[in-house]
N, C-alpha and C. Protein backbone atom coordinates (compact mmCIF):
# COMPACT_ATOMS: atom_id res chain seq x y z
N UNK A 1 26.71 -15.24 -26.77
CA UNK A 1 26.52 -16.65 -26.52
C UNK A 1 25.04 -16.94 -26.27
N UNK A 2 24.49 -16.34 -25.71
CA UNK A 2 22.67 -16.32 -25.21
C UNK A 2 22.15 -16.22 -26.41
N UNK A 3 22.32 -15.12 -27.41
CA UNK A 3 21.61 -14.61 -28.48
C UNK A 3 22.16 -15.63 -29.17
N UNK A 4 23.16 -16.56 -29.55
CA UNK A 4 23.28 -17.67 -30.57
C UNK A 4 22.04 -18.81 -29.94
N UNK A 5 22.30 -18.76 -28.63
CA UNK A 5 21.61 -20.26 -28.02
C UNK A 5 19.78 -19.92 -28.31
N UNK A 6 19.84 -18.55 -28.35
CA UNK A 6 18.01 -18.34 -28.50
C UNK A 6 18.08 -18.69 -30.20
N UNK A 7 19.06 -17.76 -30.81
CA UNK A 7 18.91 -18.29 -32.57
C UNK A 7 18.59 -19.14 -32.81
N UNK A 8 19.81 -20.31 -32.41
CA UNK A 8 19.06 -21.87 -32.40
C UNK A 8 18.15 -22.52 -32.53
N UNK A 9 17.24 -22.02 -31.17
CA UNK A 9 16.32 -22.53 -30.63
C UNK A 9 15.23 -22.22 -31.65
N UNK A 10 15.50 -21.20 -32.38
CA UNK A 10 14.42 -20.68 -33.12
C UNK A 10 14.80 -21.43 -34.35
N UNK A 11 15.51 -21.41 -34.75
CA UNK A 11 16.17 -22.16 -36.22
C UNK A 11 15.92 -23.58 -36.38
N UNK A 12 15.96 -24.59 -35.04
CA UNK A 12 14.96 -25.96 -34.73
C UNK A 12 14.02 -25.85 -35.14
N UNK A 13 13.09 -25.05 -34.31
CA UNK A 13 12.11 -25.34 -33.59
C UNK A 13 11.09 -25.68 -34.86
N UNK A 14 10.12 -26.70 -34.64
CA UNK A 14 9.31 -27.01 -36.14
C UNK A 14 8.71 -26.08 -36.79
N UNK A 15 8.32 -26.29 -37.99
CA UNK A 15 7.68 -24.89 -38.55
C UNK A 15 6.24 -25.26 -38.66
N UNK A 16 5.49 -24.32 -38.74
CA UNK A 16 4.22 -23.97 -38.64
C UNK A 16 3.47 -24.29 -39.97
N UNK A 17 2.60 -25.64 -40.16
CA UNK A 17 2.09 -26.08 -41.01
C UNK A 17 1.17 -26.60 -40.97
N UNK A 18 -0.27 -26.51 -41.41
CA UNK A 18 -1.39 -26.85 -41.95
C UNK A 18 -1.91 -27.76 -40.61
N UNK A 19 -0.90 -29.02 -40.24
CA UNK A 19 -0.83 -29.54 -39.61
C UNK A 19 -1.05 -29.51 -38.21
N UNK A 20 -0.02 -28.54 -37.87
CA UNK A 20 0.55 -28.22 -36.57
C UNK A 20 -0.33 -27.02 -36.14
N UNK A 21 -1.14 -27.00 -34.96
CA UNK A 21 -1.65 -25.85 -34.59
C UNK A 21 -0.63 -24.42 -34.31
N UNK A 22 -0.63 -23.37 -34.68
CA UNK A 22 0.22 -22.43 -34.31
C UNK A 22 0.04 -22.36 -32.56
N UNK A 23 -0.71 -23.16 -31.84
CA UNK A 23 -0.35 -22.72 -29.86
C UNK A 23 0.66 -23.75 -30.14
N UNK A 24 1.60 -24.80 -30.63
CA UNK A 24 1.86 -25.74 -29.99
C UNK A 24 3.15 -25.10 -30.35
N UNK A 25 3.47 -23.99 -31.17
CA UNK A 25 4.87 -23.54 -31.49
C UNK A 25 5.49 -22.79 -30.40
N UNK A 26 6.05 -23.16 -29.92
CA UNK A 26 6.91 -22.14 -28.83
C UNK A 26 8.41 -21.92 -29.18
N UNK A 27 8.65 -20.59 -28.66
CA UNK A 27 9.97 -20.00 -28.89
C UNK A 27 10.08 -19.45 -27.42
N UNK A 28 11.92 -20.38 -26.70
CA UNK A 28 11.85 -19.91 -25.27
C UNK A 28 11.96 -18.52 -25.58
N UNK A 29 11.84 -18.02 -24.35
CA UNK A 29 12.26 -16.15 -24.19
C UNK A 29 13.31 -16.18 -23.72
N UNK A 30 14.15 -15.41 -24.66
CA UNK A 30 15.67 -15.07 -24.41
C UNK A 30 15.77 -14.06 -24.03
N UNK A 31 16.17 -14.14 -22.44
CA UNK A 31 16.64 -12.63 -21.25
C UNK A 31 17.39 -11.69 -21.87
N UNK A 32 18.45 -12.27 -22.50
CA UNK A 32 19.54 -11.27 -22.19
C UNK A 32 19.46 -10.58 -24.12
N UNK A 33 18.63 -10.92 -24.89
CA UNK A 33 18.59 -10.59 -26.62
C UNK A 33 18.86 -9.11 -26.60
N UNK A 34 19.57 -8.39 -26.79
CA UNK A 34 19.42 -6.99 -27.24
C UNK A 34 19.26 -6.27 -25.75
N UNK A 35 19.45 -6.53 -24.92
CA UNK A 35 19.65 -5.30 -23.38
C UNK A 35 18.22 -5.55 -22.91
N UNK A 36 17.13 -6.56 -23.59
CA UNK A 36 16.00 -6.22 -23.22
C UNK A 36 15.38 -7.66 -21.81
N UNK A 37 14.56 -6.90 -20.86
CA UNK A 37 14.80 -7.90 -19.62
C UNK A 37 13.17 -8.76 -19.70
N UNK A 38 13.24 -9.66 -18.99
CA UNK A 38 12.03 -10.14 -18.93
C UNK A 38 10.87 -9.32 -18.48
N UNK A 39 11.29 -8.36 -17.73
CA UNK A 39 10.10 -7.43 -17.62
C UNK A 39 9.44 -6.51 -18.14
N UNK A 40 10.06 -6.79 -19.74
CA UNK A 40 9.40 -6.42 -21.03
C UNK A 40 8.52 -6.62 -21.24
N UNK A 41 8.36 -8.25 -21.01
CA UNK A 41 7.02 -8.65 -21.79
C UNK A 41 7.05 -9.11 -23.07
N UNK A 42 6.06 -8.11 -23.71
CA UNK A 42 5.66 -7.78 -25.09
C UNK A 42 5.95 -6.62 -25.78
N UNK A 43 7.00 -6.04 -24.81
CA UNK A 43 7.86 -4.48 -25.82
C UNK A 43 7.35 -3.84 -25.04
N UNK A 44 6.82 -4.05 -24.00
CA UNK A 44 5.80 -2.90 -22.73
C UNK A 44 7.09 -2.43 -21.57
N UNK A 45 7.39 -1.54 -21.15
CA UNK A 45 7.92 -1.51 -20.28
C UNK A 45 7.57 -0.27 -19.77
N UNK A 46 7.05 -0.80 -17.88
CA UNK A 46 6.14 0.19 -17.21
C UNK A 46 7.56 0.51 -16.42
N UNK A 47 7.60 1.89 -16.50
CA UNK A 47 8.63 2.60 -15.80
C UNK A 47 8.13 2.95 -14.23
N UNK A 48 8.93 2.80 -13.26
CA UNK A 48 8.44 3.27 -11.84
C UNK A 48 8.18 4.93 -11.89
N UNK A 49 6.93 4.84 -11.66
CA UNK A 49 6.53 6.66 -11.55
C UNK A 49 6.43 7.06 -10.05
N UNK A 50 6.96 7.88 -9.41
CA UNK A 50 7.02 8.55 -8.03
C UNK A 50 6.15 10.23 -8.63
N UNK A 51 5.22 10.24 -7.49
CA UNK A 51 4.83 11.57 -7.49
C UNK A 51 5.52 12.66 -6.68
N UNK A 52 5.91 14.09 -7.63
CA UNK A 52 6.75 14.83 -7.02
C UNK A 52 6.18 14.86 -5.24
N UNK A 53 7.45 15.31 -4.52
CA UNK A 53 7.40 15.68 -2.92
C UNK A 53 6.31 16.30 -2.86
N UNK A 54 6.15 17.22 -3.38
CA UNK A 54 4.72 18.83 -3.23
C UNK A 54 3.87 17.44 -3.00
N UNK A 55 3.58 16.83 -4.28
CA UNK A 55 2.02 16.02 -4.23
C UNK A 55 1.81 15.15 -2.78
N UNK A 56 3.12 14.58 -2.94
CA UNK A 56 3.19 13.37 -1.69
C UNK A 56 2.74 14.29 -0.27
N UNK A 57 3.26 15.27 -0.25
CA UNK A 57 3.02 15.88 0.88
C UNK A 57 1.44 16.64 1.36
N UNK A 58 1.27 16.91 -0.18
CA UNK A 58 -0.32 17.84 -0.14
C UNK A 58 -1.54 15.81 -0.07
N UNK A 59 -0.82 15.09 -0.60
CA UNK A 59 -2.27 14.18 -0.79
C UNK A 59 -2.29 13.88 0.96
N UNK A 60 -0.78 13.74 1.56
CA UNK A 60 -0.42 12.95 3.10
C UNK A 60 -1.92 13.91 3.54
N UNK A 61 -1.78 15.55 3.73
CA UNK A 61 -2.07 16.38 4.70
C UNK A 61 -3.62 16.05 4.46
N UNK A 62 -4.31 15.87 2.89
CA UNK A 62 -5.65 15.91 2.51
C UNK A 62 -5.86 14.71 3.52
N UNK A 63 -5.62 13.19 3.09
CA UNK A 63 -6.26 12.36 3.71
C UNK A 63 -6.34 12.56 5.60
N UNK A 64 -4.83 13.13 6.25
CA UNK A 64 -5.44 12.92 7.31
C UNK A 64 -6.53 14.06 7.84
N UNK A 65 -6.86 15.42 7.06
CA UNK A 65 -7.43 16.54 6.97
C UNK A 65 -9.00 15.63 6.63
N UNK A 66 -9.13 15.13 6.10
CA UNK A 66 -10.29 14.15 5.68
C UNK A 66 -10.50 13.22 6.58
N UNK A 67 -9.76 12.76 7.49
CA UNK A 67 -10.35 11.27 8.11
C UNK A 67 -11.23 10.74 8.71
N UNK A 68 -12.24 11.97 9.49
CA UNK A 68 -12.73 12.02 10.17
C UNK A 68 -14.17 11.97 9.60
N UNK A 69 -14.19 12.73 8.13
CA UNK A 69 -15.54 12.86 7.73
C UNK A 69 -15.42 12.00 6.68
N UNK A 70 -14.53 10.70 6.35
CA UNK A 70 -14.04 9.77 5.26
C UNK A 70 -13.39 10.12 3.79
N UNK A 71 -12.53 10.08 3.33
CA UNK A 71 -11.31 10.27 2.82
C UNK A 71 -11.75 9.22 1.59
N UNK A 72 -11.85 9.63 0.01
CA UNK A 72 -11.79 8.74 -1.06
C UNK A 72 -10.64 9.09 -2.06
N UNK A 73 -9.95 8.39 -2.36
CA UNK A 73 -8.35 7.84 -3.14
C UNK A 73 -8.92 9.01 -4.30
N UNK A 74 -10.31 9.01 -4.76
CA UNK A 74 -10.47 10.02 -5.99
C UNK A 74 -10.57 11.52 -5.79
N UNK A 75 -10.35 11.73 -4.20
CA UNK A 75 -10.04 13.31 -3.98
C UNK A 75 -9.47 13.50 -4.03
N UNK A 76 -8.62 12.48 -3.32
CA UNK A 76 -6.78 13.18 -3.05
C UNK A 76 -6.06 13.45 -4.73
N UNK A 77 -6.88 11.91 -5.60
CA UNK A 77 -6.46 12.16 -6.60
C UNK A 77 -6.72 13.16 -7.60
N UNK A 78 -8.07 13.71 -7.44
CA UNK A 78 -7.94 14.70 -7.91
C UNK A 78 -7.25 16.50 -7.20
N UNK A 79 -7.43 16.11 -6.34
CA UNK A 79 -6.70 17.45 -5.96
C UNK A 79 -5.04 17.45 -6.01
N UNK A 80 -4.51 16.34 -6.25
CA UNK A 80 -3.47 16.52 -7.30
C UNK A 80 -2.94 16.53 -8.63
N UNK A 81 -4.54 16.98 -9.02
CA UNK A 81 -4.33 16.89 -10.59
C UNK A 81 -3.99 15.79 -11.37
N UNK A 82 -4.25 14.54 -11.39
CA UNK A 82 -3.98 13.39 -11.74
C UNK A 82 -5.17 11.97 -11.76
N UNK A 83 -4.84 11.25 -12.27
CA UNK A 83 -6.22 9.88 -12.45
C UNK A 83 -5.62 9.09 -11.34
N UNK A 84 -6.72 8.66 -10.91
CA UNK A 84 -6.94 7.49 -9.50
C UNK A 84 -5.49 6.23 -10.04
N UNK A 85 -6.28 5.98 -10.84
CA UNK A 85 -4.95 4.80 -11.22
C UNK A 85 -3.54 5.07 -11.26
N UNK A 86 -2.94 6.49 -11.88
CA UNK A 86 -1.93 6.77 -11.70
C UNK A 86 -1.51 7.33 -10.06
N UNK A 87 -2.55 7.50 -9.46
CA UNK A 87 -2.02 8.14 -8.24
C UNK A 87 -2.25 7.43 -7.45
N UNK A 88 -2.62 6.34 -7.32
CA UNK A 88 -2.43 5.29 -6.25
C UNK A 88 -1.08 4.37 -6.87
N UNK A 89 -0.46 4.03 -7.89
CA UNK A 89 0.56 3.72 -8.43
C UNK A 89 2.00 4.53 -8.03
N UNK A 90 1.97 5.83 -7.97
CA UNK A 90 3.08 6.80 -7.78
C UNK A 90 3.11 6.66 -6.67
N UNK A 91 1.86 6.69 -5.62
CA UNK A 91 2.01 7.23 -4.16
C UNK A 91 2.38 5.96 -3.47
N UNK A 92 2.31 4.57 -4.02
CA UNK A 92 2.86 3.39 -3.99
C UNK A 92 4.63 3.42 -4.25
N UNK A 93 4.81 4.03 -5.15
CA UNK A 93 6.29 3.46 -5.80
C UNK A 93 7.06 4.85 -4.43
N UNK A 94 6.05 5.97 -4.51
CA UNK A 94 6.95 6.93 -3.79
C UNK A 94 7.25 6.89 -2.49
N UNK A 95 5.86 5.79 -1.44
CA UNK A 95 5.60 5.66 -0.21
C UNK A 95 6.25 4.48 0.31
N UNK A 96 5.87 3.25 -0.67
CA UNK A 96 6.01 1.96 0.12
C UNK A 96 4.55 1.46 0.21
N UNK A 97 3.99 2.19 0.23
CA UNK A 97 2.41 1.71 0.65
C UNK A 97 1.31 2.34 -0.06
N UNK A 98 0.56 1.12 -0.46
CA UNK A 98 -0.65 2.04 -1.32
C UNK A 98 -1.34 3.02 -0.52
N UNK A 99 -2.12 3.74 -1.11
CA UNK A 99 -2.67 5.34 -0.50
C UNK A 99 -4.05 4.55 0.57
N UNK A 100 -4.13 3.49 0.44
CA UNK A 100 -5.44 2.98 0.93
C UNK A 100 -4.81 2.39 2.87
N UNK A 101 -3.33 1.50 2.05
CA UNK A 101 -2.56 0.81 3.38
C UNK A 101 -2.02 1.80 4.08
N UNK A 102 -1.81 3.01 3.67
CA UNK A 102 -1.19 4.16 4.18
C UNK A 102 -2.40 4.88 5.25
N UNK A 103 -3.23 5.15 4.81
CA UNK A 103 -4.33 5.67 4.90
C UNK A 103 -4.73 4.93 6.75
N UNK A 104 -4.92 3.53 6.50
CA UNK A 104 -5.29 2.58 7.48
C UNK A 104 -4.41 2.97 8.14
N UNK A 105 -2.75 3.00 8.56
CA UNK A 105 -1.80 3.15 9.23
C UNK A 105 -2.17 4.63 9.75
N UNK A 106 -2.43 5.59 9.05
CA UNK A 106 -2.68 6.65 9.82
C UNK A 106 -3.85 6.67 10.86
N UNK A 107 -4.64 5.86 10.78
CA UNK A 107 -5.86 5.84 11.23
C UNK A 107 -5.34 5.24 12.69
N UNK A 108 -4.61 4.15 12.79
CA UNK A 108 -4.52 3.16 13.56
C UNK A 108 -3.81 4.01 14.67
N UNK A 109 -3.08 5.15 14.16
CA UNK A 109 -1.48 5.94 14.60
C UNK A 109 -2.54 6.89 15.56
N UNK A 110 -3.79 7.58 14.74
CA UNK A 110 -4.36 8.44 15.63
C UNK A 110 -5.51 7.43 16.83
N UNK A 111 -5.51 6.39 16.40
CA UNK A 111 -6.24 6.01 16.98
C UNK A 111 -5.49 5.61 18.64
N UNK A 112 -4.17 5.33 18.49
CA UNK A 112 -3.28 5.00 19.71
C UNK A 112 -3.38 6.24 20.45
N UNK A 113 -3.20 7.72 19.74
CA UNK A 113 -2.99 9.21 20.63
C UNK A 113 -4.19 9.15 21.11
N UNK A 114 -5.60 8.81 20.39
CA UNK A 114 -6.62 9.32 21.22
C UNK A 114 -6.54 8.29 22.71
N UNK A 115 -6.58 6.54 22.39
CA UNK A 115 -6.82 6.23 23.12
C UNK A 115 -5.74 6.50 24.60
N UNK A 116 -4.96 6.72 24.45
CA UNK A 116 -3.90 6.90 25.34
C UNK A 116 -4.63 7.94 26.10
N UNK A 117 -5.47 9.45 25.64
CA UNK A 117 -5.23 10.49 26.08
C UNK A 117 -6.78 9.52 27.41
N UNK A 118 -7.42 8.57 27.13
CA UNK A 118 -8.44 8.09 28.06
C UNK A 118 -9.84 8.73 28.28
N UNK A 119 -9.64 9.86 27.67
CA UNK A 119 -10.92 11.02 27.51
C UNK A 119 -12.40 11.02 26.61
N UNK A 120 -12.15 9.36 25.87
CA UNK A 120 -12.81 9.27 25.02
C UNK A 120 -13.30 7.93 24.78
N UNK A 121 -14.44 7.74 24.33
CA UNK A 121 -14.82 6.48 24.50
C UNK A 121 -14.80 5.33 22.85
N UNK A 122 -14.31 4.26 23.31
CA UNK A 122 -13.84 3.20 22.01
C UNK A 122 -15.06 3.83 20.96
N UNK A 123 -16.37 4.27 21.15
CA UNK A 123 -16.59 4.60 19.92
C UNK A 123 -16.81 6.08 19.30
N UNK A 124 -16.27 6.81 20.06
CA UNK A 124 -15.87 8.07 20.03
C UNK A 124 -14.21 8.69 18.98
N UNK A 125 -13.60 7.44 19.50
CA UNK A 125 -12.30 7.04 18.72
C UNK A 125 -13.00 6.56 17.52
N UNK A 126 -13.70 5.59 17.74
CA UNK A 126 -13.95 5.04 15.86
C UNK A 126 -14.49 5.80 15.36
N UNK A 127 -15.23 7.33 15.61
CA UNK A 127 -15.70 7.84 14.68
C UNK A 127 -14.36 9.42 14.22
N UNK A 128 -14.02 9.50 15.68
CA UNK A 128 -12.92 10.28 14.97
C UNK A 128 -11.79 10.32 14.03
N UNK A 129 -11.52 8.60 13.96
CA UNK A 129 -10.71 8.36 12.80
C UNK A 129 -10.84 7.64 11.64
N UNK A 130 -12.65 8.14 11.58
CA UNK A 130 -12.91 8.05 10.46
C UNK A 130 -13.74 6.46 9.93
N UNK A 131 -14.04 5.70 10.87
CA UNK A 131 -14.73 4.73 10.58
C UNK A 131 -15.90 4.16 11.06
N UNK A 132 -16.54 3.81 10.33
CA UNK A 132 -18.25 4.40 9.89
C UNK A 132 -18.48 3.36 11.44
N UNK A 133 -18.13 2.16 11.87
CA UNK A 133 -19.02 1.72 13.26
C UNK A 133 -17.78 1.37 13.86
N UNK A 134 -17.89 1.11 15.71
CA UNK A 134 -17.25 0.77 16.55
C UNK A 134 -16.45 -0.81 16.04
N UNK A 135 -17.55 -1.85 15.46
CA UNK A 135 -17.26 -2.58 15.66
C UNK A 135 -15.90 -2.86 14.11
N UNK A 136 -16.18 -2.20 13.23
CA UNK A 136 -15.25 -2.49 11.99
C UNK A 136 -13.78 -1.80 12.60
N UNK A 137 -14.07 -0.96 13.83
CA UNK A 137 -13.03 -0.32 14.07
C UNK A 137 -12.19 -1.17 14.53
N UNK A 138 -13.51 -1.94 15.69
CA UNK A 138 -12.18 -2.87 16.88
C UNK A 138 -11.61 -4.39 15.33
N UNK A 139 -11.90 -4.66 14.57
CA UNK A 139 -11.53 -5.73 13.63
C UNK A 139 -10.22 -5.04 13.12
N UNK A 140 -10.62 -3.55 12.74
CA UNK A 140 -9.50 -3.59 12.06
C UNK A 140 -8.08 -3.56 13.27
N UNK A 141 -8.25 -2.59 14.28
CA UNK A 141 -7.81 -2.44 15.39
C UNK A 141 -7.05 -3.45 15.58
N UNK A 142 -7.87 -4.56 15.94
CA UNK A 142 -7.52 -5.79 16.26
C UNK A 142 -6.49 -6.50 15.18
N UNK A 143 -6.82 -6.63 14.02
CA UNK A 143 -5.39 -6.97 12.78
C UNK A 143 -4.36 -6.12 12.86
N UNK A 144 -4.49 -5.27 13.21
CA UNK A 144 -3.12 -3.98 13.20
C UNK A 144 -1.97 -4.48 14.82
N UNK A 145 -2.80 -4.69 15.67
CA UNK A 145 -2.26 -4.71 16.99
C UNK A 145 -2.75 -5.88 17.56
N UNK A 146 -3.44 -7.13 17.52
CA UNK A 146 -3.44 -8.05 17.93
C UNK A 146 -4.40 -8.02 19.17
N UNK A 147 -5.11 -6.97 19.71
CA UNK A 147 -5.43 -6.92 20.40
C UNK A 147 -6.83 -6.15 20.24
N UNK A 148 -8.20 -6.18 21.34
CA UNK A 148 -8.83 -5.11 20.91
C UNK A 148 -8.75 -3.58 21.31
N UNK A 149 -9.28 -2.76 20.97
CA UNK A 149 -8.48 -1.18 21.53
C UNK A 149 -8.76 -0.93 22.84
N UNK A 150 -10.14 -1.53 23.52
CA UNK A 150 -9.78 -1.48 24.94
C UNK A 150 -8.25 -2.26 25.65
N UNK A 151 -8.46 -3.18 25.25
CA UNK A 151 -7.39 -4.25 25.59
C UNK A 151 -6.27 -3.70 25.43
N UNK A 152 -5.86 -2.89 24.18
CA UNK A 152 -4.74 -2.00 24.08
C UNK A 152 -4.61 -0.91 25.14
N UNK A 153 -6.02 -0.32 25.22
CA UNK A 153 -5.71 1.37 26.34
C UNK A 153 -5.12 0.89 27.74
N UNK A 154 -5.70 -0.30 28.20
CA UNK A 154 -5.33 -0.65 29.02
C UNK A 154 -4.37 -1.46 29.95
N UNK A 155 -3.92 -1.95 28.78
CA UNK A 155 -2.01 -2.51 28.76
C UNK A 155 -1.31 -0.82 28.86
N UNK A 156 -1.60 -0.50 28.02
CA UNK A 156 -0.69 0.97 27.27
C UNK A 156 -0.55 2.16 28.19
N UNK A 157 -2.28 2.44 28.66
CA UNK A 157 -2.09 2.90 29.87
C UNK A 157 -1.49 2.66 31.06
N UNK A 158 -1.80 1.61 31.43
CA UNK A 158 -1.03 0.94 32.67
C UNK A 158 0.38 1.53 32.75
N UNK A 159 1.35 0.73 31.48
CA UNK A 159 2.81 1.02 31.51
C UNK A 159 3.09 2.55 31.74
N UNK A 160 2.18 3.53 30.64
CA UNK A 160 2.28 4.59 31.00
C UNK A 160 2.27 5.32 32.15
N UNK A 161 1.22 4.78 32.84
CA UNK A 161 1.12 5.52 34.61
C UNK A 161 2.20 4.66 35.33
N UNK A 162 2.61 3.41 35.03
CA UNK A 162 4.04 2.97 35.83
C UNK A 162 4.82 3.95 35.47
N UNK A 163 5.40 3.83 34.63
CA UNK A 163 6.49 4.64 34.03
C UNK A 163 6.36 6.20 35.21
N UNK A 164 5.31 6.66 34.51
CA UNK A 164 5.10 7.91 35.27
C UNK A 164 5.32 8.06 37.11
N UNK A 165 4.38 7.00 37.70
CA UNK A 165 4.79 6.75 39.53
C UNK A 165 6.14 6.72 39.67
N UNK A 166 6.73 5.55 38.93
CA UNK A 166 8.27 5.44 39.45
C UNK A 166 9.07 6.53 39.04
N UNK A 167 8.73 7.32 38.05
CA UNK A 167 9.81 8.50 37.90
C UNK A 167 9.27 9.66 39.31
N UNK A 168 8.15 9.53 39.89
CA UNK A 168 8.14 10.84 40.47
C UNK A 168 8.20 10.30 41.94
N UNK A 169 8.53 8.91 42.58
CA UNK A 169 8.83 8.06 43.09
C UNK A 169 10.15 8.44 43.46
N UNK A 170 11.29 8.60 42.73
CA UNK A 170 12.21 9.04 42.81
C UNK A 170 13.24 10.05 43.25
């Protein structure tokens, strides 16, 4: 029934003459013609590529093994044997998150353990996880958690040493 109603449409539609510019000819796109979906295109169809577990796991360990002295998408990619473009694509379809948004999340993750441990100073943290000044740290800091990372240690801490009094309180 679809494939008659696109026939149609094509069997109308005016023909292409001297006259008529060929942009003004249109033929709708019929979804359902032959099994083929709109996310064809033009006969293109990009298949979801996942990079095997091994890779996912060896690029995870490189970047956070890297973070400290800065981490580029073209190491990891090459030390899995593969091109930047395809391996920020796989590690996307395989993760959820590009290797870059992934990357930031890890940063943010070590950045909570250090500050918690209190031993270290806000820019002592920004250089251990890898970002070049204090202040790009507390921005990003600040978009991730709403807050700046002092402002965080010290909510975070707090609860923590409550938590801790009232259990030994007990």
């Amino acid at each position: 029934m679809a494939q008659d109603q696109c026939l149609s449409t094509i069997q109308s539609a005016p023909s292409v003459s001297s006259t008529v510019s060929p942009i003004s000819f249109s033929v709708p796109f019929c979804e359902n013609r032959q099994g083929l979906s709109s996310v064809q295109g033009f006969g293109h169809k990009r298949t979801l590529e996942n990079l095997a577990p091994w890779r996912v796991k060896k690029a995870k360990e490189l970047m956070i093994s890297l973070m400290a002295h800065g981490c580029s998408i073209e190491q990891v990619a090459s030390a899995c044997a593969i091109s930047r473009s395809h391996f920020s694509r796989a590690f996307k379809n395989a993760t959820g998150l590009a290797p870059h948004d992934w990357f930031r999340r890890e940063q943010i993750r070590k950045a909570h353990a250090l500050l918690r441990t209190r031993e270290l100073s806000i820019c002592c943290v920004a250089q251990e996880c890898g970002f070049s000044d204090q202040s790009y740290f507390t921005r990003v800091f600040r978009h991730f958690n709403g807050v700046s990372p002092r402002r965080w240690q010290l909510l975070h801490c707090a609860q923590a040493s409550n938590i801790f009094s009232d259990a030994s309180n007990e």
